[in-house]
Protein backbone atom coordinates (compact mmCIF):
# COMPACT_ATOMS: atom_id res chain seq x y z
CA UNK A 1 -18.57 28.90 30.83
CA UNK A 2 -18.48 31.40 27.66
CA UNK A 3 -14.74 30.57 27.63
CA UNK A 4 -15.14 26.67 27.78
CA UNK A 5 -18.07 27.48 24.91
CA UNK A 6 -15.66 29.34 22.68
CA UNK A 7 -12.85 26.85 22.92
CA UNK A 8 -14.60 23.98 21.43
CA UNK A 9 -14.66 25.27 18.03
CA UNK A 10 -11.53 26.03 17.97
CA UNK A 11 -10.76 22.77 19.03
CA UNK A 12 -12.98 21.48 16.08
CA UNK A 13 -11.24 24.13 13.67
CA UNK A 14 -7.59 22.87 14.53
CA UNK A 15 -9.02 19.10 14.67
CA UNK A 16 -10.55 19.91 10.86
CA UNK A 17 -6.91 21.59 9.81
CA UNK A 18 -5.03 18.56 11.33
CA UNK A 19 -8.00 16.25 8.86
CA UNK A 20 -6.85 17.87 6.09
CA UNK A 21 -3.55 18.00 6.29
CA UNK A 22 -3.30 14.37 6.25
CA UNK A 23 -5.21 14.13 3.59
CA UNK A 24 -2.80 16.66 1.65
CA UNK A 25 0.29 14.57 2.81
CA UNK A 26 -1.13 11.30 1.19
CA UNK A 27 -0.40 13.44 -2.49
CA UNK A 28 2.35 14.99 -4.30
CA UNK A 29 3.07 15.62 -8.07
CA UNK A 30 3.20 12.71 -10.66
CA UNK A 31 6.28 14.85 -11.82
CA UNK A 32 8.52 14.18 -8.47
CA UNK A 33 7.85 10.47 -8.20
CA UNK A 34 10.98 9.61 -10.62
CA UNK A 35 13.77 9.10 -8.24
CA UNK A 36 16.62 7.47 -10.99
CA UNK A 37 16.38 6.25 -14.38
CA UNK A 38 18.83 3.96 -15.46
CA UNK A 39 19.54 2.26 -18.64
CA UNK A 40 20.77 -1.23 -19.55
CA UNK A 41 24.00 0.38 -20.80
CA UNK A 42 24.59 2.64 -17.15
CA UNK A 43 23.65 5.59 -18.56
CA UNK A 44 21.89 7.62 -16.50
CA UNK A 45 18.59 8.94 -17.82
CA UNK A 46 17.31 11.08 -14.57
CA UNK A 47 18.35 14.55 -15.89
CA UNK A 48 19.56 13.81 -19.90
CA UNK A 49 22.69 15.28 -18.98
CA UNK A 50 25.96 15.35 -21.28
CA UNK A 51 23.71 15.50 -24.45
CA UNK A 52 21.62 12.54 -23.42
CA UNK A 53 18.34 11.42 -23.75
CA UNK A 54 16.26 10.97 -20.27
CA UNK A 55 12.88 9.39 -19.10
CA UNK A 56 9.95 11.66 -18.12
CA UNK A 57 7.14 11.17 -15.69
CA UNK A 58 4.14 13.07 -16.20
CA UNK A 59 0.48 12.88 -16.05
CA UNK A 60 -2.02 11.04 -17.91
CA UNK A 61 -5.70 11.65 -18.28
CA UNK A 62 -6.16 8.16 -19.70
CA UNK A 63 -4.36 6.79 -16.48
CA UNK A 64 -6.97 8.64 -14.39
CA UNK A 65 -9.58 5.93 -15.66
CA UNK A 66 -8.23 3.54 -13.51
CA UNK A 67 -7.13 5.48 -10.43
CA UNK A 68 -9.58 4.27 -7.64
CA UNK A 69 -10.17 0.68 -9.12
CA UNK A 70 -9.75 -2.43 -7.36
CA UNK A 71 -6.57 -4.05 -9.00
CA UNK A 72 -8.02 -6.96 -9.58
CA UNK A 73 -9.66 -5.00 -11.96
CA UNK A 74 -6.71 -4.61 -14.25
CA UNK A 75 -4.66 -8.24 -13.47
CA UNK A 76 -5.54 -11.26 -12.02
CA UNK A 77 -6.44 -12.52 -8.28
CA UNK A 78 -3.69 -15.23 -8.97
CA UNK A 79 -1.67 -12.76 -10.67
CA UNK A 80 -1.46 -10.20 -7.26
CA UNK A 81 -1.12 -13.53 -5.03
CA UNK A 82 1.66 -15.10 -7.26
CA UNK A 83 3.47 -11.85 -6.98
CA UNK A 84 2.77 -11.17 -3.56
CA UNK A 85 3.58 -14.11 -2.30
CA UNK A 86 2.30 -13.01 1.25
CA UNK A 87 -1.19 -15.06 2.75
CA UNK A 88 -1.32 -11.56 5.13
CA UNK A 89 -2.43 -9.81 1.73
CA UNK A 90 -5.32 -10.25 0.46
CA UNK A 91 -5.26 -9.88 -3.39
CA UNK A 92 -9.01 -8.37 -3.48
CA UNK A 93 -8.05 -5.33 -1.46
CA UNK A 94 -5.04 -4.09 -3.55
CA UNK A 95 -6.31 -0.33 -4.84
CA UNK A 96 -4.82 1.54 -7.61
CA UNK A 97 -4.04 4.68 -5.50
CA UNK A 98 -1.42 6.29 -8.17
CA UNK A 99 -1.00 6.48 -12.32
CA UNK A 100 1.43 8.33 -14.03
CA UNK A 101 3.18 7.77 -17.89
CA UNK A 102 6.78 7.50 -18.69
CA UNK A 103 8.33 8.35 -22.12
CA UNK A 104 11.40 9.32 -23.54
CA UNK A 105 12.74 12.23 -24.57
CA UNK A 106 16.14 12.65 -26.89
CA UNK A 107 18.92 15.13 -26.36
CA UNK A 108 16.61 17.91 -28.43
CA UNK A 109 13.75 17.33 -25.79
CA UNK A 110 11.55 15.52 -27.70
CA UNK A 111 9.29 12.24 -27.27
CA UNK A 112 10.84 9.61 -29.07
CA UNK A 113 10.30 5.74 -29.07
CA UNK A 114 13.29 4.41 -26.48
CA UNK A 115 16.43 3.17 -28.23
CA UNK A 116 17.07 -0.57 -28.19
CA UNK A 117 20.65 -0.07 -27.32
CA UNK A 118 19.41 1.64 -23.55
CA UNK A 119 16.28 -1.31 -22.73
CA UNK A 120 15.52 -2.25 -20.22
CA UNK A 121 15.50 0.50 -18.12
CA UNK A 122 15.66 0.72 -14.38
CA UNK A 123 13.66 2.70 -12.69
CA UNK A 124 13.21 4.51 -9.27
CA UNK A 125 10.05 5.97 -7.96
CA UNK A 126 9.57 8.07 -4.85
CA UNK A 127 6.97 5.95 -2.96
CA UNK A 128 6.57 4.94 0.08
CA UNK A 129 5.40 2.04 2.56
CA UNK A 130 5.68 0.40 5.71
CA UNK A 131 6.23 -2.80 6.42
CA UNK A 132 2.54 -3.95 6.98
CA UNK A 133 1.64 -2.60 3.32
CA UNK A 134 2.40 -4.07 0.04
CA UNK A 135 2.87 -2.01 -3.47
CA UNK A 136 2.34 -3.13 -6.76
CA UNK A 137 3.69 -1.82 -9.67
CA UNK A 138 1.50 -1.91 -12.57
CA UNK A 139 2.52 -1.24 -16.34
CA UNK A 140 0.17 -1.48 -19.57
CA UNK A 141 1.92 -3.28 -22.29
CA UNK A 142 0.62 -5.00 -25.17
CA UNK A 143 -3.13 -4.60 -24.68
CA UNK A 144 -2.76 -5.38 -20.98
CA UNK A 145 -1.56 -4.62 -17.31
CA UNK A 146 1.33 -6.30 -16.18
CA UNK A 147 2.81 -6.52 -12.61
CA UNK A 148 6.50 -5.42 -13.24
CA UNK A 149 7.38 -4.28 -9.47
CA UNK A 150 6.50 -4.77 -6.03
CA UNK A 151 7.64 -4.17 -2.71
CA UNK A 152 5.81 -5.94 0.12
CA UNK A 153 6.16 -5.90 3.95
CA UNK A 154 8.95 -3.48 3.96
CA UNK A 155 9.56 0.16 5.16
CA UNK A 156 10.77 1.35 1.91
CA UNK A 157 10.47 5.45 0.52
CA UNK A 158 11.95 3.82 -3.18
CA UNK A 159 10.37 1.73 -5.61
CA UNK A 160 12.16 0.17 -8.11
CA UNK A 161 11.03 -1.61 -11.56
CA UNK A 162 12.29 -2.55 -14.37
CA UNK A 163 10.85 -2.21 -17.83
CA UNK A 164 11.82 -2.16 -21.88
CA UNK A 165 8.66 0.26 -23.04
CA UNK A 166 7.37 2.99 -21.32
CA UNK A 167 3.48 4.40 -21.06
CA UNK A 168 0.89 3.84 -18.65
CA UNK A 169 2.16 3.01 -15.02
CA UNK A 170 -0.47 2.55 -11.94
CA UNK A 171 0.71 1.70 -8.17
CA UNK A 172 -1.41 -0.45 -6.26
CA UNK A 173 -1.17 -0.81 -2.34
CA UNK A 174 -3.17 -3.23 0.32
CA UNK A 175 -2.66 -2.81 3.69
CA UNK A 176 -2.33 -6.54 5.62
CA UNK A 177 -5.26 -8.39 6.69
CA UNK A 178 -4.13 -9.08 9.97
CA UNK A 179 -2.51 -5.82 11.22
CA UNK A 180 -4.35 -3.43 12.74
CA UNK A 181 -4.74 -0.74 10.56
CA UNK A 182 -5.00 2.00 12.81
CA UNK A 183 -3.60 4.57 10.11
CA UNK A 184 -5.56 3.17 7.30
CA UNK A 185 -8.56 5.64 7.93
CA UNK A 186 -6.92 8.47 9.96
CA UNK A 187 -8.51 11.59 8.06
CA UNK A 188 -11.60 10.12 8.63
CA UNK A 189 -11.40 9.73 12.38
CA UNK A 190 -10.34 13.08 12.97
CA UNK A 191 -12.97 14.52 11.68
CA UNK A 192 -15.49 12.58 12.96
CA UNK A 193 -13.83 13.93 16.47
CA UNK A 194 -14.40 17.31 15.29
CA UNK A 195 -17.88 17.39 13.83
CA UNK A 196 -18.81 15.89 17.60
CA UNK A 197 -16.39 18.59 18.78
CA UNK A 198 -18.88 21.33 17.06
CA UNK A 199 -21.82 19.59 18.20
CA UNK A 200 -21.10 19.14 21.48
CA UNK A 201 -20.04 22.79 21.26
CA UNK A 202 -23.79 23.94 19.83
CA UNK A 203 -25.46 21.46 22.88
CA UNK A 204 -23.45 23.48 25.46
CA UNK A 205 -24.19 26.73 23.58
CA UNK A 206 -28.18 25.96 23.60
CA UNK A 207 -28.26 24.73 27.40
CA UNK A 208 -26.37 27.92 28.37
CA UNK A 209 -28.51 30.01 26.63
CA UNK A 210 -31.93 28.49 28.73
CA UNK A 211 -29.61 28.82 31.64
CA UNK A 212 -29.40 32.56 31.53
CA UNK A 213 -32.82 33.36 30.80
């Protein structure tokens, strides 16, 4: 019995390590979501190699305003469905789960406005999604968000917009309406299953405890 006690938290305990983790996994850098940046010309602005300029990704406390917000919040309803294109989405659960800026840099290293010759520029982001989520790119121009990418209903790990001024970026992502979305809330469930692990651990504690004296 004292055995079968003491394995149940440590059940819990890996259970709780197993929560986090995917928690962890669902997060990485701002700085490692550029993939490739391209410009209009073909030169390649990923690394500013050869003496060239190159396009940086970093973080922006301003962005972090918006992180969390519905996107409806920041374009239209018939903006997200337009875009979409998709009835399984529903434009009202698209979250901003991601923001991040991107500016240029010249040869020296530093920020300058991006040369006309070089717009637009393509870019590639490190992002990924399965085919019964859809991502929306997100870029603040002129006073305003703007959808300039997407990628719905496809197993992608690469994003891909194009744009002709950097700044403010946020990446939106619904899962569909009619899938089940057994991922969606995974964290959550496991450690639901190990707070009942502990408890049911403390019950069998407390009942052997009156069963020895």
């Amino acid at each position: 019995m004292n055995k079968k006690l003491m394995a149940l938290p440590t059940m819990a305990l890996v259970v709780s390590m197993l929560g986090a983790s995917v928690f962890a996994a669902t997060s990485s850098p701002v700085s490692a979501l550029l993939k490739k940046a391209t410009a209009a010309d073909g030169t390649d602005l990923t690394n500013g190699s050869a003496g060239q300029g190159r396009i940086v990704i970093a973080d922006d406390q301003d962005d972090q305003k918006v992180l969390g917000k519905k996107a409806t919040e920041l374009v239209s309803a018939a903006d997200i469905t337009s875009a979409v294109n998709n009835s399984k989405f529903d434009a009202a659960k698209f979250e901003i789960v991601k923001t991040f800026d991107a500016h240029y840099e010249d040869a020296t290293g530093a920020p300058a406005a991006l040369p006309a010759a070089l717009s637009p520029v393509t870019v590639d982001i490190n992002f990924s999604a399965t085919d019964t989520e859809a991502v929306l790119i997100l870029h603040y121009e002129n006073g305003a968000w703007k959808i300039v990418g997407k990628s719905v209903a496809k197993a992608v790990s690469i994003e891909t917009f194009e744009v002709s001024d950097l700044s403010p970026f946020a990446i939106a992502k619904a899962s569909a309406t009619t899938s089940a979305q057994t991922g969606e809330h995974a964290g959550t469930y496991i450690i639901m299953v190990a707070v009942a692990l502990v408890a049911a651990g403390a019950v069998f504690a407390i009942r052997a405890k009156k069963a020895s004296n």
